[in-house]
N, C-alpha and C. Protein backbone atom coordinates (compact mmCIF):
# COMPACT_ATOMS: atom_id res chain seq x y z
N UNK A 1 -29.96 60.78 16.20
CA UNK A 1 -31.14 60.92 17.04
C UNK A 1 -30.76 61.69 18.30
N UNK A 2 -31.18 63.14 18.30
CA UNK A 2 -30.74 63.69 19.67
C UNK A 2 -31.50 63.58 20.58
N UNK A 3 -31.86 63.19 21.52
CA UNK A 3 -32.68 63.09 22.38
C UNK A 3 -32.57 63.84 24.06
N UNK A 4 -33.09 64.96 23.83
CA UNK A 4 -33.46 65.66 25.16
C UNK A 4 -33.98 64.72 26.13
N UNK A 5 -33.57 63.98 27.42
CA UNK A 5 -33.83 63.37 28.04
C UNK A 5 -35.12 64.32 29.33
N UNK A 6 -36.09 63.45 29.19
CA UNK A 6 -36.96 63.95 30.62
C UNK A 6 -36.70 63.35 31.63
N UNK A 7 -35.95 62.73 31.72
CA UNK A 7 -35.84 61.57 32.73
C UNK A 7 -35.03 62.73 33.62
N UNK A 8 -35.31 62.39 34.80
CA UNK A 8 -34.50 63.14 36.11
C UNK A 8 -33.83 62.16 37.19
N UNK A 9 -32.75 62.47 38.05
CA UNK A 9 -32.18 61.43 39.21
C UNK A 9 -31.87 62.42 40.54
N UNK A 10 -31.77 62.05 41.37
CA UNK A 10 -30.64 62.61 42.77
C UNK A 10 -29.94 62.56 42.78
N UNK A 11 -29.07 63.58 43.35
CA UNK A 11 -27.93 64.61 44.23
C UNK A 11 -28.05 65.06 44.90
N UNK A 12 -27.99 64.54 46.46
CA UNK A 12 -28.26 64.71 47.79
C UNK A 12 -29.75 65.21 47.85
N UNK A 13 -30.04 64.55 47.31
CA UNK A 13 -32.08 64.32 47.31
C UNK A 13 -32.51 65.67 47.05
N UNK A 14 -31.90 65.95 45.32
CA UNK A 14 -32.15 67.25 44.27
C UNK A 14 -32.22 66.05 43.24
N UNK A 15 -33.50 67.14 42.98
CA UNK A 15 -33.93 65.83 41.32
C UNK A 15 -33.14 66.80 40.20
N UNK A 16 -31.96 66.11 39.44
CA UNK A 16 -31.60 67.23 38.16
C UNK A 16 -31.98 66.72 36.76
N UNK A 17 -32.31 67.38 35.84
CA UNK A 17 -32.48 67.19 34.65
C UNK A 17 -31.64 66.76 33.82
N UNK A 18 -31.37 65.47 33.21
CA UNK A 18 -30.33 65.03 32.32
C UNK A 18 -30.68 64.99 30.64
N UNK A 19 -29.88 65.21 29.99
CA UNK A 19 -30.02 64.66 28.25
C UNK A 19 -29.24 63.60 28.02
N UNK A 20 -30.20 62.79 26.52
CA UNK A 20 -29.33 61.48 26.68
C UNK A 20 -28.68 62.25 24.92
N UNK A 21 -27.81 61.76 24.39
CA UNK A 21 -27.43 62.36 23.11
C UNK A 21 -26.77 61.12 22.94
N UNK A 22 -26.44 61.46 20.91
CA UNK A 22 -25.18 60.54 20.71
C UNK A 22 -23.92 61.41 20.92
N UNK A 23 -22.96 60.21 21.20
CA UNK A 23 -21.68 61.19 21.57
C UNK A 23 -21.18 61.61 20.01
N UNK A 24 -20.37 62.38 19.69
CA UNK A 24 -19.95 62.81 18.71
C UNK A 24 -18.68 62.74 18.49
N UNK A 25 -17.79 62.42 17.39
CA UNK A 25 -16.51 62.61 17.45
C UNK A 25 -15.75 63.86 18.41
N UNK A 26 -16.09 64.65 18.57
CA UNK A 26 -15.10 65.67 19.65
C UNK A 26 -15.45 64.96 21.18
N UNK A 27 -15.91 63.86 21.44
CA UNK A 27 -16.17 63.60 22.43
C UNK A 27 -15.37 62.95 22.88
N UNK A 28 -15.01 62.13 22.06
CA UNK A 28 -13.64 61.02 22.04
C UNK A 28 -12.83 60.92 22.91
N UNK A 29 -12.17 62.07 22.60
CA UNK A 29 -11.61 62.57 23.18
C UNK A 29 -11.07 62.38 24.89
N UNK A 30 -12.51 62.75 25.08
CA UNK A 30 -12.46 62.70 26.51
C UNK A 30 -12.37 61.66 27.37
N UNK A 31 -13.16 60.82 26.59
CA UNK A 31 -13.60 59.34 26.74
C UNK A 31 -12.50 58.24 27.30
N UNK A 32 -11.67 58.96 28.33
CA UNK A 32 -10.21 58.40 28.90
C UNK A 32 -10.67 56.76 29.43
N UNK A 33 -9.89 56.02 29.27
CA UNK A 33 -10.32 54.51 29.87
C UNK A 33 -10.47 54.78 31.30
N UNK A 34 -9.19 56.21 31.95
CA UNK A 34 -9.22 55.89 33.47
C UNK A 34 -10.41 56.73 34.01
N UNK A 35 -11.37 57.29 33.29
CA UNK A 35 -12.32 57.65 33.98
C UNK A 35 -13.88 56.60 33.60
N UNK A 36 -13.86 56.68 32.44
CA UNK A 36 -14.98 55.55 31.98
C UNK A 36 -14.66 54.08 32.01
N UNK A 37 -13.36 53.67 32.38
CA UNK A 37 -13.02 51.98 31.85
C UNK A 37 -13.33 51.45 30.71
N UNK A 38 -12.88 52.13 30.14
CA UNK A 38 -13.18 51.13 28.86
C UNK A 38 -12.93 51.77 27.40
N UNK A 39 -12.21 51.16 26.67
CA UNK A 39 -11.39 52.57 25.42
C UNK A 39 -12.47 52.27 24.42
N UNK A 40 -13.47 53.87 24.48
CA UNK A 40 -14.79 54.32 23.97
C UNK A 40 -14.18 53.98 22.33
N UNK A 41 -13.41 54.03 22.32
CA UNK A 41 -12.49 54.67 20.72
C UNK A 41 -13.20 53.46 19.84
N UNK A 42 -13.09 52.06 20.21
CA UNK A 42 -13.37 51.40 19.59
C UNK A 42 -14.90 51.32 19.39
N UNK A 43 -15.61 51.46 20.24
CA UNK A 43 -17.15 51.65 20.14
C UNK A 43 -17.32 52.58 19.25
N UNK A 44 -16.83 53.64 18.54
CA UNK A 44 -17.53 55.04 17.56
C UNK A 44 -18.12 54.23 17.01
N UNK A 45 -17.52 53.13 16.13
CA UNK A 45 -18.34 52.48 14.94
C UNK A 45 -19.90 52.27 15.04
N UNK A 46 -20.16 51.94 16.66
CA UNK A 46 -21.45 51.50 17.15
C UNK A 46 -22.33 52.84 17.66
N UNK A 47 -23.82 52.34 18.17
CA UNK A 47 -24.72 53.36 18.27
C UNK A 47 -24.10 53.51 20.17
N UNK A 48 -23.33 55.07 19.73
CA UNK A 48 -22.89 55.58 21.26
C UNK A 48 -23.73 56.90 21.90
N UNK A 49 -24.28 56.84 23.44
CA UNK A 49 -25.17 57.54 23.91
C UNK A 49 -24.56 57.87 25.10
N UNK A 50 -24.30 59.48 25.20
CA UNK A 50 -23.52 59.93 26.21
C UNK A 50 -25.14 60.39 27.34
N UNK A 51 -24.33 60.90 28.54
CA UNK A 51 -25.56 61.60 29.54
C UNK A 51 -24.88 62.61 29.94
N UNK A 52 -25.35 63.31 29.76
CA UNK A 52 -25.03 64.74 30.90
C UNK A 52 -25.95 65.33 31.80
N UNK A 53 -25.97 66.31 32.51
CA UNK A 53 -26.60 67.03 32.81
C UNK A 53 -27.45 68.35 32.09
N UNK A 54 -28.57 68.45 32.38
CA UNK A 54 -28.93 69.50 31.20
C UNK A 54 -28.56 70.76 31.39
N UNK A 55 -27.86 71.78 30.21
CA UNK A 55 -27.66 72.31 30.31
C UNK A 55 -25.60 72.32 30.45
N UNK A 56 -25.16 71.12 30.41
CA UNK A 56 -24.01 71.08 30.59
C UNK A 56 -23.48 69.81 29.58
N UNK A 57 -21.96 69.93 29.53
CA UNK A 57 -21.39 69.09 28.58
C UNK A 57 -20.29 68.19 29.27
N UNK A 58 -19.87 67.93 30.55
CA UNK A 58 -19.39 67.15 31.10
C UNK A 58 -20.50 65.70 31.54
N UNK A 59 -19.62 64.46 30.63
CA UNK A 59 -20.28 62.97 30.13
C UNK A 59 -20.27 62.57 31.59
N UNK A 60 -21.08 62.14 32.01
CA UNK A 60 -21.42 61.13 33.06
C UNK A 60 -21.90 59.58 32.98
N UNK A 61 -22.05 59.58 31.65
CA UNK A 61 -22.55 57.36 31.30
C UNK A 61 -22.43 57.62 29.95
N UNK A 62 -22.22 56.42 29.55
CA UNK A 62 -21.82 56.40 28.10
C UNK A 62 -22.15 54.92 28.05
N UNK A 63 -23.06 54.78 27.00
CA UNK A 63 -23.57 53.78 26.47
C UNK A 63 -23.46 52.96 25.28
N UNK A 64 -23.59 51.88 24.84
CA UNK A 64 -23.14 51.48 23.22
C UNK A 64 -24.19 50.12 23.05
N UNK A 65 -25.01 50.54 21.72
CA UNK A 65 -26.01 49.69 21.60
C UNK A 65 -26.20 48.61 20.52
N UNK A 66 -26.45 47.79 20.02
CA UNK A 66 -26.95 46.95 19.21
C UNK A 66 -27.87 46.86 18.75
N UNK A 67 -28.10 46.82 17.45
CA UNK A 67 -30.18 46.43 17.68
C UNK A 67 -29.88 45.23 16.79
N UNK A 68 -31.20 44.57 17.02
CA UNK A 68 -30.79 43.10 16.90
C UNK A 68 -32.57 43.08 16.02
N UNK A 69 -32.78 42.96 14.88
CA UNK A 69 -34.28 43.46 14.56
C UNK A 69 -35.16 41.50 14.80
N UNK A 70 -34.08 41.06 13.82
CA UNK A 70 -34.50 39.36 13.75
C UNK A 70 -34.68 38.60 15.58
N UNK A 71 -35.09 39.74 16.58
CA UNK A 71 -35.11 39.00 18.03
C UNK A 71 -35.51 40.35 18.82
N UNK A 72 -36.59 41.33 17.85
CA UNK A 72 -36.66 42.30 18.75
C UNK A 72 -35.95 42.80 19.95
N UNK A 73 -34.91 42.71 20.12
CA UNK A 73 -33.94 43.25 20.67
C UNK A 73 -32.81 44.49 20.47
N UNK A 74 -32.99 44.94 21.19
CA UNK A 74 -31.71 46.10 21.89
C UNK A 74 -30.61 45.62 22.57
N UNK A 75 -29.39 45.32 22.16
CA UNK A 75 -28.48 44.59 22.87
C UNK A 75 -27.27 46.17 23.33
N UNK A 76 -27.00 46.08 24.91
CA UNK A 76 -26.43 46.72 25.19
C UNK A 76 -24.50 45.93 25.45
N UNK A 77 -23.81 46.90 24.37
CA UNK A 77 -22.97 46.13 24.43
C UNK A 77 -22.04 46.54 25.58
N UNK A 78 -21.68 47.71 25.89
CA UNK A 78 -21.12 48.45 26.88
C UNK A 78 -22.22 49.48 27.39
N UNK A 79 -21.77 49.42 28.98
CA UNK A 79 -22.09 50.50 29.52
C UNK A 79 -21.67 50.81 30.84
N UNK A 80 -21.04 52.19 31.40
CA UNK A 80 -20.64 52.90 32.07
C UNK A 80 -21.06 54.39 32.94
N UNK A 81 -20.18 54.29 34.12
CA UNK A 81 -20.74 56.06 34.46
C UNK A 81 -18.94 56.05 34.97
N UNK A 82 -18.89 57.61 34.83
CA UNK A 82 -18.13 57.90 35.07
C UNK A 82 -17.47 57.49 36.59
N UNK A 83 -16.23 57.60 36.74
CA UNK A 83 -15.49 57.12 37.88
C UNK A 83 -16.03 57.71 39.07
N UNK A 84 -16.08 59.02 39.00
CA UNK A 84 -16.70 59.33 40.51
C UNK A 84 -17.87 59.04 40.34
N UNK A 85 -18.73 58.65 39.99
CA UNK A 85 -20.07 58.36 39.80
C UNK A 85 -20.41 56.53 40.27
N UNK A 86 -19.21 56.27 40.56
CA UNK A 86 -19.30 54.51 40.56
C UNK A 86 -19.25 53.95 42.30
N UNK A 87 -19.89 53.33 42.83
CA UNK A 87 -19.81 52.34 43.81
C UNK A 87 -20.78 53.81 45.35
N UNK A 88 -20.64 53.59 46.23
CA UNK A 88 -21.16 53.86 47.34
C UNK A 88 -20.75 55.51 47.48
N UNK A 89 -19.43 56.06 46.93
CA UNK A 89 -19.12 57.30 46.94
C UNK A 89 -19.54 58.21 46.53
N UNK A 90 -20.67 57.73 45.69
CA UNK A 90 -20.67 58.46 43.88
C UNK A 90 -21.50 59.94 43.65
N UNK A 91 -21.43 60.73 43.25
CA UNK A 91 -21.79 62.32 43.17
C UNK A 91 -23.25 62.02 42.94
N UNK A 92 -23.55 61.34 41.80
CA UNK A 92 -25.40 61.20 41.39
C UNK A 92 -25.26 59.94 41.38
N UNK A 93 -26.51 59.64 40.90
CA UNK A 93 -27.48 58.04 41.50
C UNK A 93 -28.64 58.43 40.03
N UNK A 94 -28.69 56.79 39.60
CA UNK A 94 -29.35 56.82 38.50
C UNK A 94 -28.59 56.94 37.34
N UNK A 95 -27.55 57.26 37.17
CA UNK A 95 -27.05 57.00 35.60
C UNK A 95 -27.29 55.97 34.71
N UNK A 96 -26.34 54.79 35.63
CA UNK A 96 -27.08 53.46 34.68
C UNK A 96 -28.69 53.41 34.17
N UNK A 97 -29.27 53.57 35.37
CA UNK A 97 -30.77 53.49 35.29
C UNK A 97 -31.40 54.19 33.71
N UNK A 98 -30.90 55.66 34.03
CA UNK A 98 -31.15 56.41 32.92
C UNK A 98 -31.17 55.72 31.16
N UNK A 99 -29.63 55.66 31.31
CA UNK A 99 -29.23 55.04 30.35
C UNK A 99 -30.16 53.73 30.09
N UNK A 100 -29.94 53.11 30.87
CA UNK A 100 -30.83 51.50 30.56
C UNK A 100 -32.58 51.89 29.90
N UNK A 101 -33.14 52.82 30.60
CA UNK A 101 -34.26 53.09 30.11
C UNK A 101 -33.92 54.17 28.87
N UNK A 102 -33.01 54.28 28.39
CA UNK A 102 -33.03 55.03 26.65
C UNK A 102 -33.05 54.52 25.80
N UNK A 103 -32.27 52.53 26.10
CA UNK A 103 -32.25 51.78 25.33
C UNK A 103 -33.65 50.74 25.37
N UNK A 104 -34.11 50.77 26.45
CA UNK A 104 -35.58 50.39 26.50
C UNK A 104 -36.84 51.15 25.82
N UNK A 105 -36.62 52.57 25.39
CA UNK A 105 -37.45 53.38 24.70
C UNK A 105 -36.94 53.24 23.04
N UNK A 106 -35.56 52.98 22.56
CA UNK A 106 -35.41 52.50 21.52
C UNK A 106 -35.82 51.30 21.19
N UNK A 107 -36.07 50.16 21.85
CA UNK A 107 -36.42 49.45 21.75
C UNK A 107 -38.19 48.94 21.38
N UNK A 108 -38.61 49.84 22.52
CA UNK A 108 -40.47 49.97 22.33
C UNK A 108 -40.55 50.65 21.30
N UNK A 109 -40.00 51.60 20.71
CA UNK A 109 -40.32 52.56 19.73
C UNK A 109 -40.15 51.19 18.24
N UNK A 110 -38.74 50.71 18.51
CA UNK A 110 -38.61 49.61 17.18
C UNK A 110 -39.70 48.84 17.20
N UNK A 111 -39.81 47.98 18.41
CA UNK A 111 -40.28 46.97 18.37
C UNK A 111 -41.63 46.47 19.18
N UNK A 112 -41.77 47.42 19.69
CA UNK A 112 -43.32 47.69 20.17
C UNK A 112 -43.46 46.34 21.35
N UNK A 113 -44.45 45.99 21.28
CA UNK A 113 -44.83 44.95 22.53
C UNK A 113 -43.79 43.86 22.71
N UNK A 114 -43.19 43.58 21.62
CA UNK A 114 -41.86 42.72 21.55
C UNK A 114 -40.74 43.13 21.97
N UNK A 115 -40.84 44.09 22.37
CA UNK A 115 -39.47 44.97 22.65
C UNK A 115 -38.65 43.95 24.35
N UNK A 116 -37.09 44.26 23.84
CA UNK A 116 -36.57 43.39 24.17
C UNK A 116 -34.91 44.36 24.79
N UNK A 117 -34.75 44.37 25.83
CA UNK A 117 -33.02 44.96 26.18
C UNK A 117 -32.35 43.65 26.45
N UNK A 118 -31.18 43.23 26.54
CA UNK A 118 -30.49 42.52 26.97
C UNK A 118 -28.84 43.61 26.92
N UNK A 119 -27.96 42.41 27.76
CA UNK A 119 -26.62 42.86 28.22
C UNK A 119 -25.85 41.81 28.85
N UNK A 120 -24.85 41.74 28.83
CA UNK A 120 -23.76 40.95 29.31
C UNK A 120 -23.15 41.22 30.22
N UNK A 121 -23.24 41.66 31.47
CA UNK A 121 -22.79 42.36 32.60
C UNK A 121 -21.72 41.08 33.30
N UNK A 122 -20.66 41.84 33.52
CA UNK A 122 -19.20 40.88 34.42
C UNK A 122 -20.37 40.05 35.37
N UNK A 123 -19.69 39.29 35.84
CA UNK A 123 -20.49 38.25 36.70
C UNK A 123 -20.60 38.94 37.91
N UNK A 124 -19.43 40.05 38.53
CA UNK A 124 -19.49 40.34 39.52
C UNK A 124 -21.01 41.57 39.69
N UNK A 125 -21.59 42.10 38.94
CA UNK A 125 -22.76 43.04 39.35
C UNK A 125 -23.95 42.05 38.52
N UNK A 126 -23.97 40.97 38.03
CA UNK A 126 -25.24 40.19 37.72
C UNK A 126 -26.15 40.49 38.93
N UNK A 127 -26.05 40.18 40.06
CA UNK A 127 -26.81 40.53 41.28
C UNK A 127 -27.49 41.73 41.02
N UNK A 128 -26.28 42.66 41.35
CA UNK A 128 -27.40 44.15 41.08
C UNK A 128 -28.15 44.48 40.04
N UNK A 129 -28.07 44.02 38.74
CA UNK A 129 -28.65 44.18 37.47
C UNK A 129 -29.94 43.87 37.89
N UNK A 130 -29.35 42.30 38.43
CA UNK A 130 -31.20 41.57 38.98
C UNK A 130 -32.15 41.97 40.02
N UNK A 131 -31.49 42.64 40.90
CA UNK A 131 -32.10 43.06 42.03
C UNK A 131 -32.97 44.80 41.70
N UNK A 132 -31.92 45.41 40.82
CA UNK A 132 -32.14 47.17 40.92
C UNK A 132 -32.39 47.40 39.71
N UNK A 133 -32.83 46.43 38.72
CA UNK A 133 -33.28 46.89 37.29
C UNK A 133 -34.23 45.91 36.99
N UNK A 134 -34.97 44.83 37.98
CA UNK A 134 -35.30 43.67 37.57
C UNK A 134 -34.89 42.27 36.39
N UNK A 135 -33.69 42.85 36.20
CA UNK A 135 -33.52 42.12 35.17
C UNK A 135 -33.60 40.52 35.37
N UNK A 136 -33.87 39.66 33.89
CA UNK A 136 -33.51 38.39 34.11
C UNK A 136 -32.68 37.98 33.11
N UNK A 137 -32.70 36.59 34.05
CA UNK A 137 -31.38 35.28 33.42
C UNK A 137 -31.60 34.83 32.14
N UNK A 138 -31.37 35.13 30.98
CA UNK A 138 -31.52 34.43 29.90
C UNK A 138 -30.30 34.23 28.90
N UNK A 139 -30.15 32.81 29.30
CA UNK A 139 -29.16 32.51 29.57
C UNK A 139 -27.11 33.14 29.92
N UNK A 140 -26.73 33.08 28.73
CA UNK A 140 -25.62 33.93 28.64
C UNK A 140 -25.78 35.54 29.39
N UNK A 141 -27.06 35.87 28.90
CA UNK A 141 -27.08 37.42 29.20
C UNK A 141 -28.37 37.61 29.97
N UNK A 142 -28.75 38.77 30.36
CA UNK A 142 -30.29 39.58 31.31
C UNK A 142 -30.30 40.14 30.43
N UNK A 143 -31.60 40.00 30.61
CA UNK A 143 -32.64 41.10 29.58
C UNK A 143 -33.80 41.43 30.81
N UNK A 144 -34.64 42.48 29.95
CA UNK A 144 -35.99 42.68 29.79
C UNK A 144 -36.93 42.45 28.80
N UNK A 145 -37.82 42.12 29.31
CA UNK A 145 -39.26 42.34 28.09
C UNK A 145 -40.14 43.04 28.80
N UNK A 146 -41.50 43.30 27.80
CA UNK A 146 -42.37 43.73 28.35
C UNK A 146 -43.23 43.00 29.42
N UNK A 147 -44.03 43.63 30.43
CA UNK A 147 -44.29 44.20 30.89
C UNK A 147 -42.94 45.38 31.75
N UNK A 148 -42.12 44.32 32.43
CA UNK A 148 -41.10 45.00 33.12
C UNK A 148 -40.20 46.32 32.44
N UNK A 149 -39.95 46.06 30.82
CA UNK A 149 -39.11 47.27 30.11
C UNK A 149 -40.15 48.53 30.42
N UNK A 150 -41.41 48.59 30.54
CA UNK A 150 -41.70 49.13 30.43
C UNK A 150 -42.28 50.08 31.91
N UNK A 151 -41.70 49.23 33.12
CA UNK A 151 -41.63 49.72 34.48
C UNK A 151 -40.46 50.32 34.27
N UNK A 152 -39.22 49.90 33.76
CA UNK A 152 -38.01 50.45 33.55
C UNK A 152 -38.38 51.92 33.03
N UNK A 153 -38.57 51.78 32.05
CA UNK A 153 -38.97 53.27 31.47
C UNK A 153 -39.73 54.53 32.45
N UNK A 154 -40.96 53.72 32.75
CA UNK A 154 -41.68 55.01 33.65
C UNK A 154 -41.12 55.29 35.10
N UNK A 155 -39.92 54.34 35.37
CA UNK A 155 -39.19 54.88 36.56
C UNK A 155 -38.29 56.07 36.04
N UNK A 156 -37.63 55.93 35.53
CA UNK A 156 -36.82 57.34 35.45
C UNK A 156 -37.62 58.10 34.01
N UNK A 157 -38.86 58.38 34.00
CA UNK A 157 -39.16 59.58 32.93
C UNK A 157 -40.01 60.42 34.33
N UNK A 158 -39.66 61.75 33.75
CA UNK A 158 -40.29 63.05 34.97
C UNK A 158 -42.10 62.92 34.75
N UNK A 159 -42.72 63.15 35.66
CA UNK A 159 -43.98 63.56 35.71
C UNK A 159 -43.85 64.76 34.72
């Protein structure tokens, strides 16, 4: 599923155009633990969704999904942005976001009004999940449902 992303974010308050894709074996490659955290290698098996910029091939978030059909759910098993892209320093704004709403549009598309994201986020950014994606507590993991997946979504898709 290639998916030309409409969704747009900031860079010093420039909206740029991103694509969401699956990553592909030559991507692998790149996919160093010390820039993404986390050795992508083992994820190929799973549904993996890189971001770039449009028009360019340097990965900025990398995603890895689940679908879960028996619980209308999208389970996000990993997800990342690249190292300079992480904490208060970071080049663009919105990656996660992006990403989170690709797996929220796979999700509405499966599962329609039932549609369902969840994720397992370290304990240490549970806060921000909850605060900057609305997410909630259910139990072990945050999710979304609808109404909110679907604020998720129309925040990062372009007019």
């Amino acid at each position: 599923m290639d998916n030309e992303c409409r969704r747009a974010f900031n860079r010093n308050s420039k909206v740029k155009s991103v694509n969401i894709s699956p990553v592909v074996r030559s991507d692998i490659k790149s996919l160093t633990k010390r820039r993404y955290f986390f050795d992508w290698k083992k994820e190929f098996s799973t549904e993996l969704y890189k971001l770039t910029l449009k028009e360019q091939n340097d990965i900025l978030g990398i995603i890895s999904l689940e679908r879960i059909p028996t619980e209308w759910r999208v389970h996000i098993r990993l997800l990342t942005v690249s190292s300079e892209n992480k904490g208060s320093g970071k080049i663009y704004e919105g990656i996660a976001g992006n990403l989170l709403a690709h797996a929220a549009k796979i999700a509405v598309n499966e599962y329609g009004e039932m549609a369902c994201i969840s994720l397992r986020p370290k304990s240490s950014i549970v806060l921000h999940y909850i605060s900057k994606y609305n997410m909630n507590i259910t139990g072990t993991t945050l999710s979304l449902e609808v109404p909110e997946i679907l604020d998720l979504i129309n925040k990062y898709e372009k007019d």
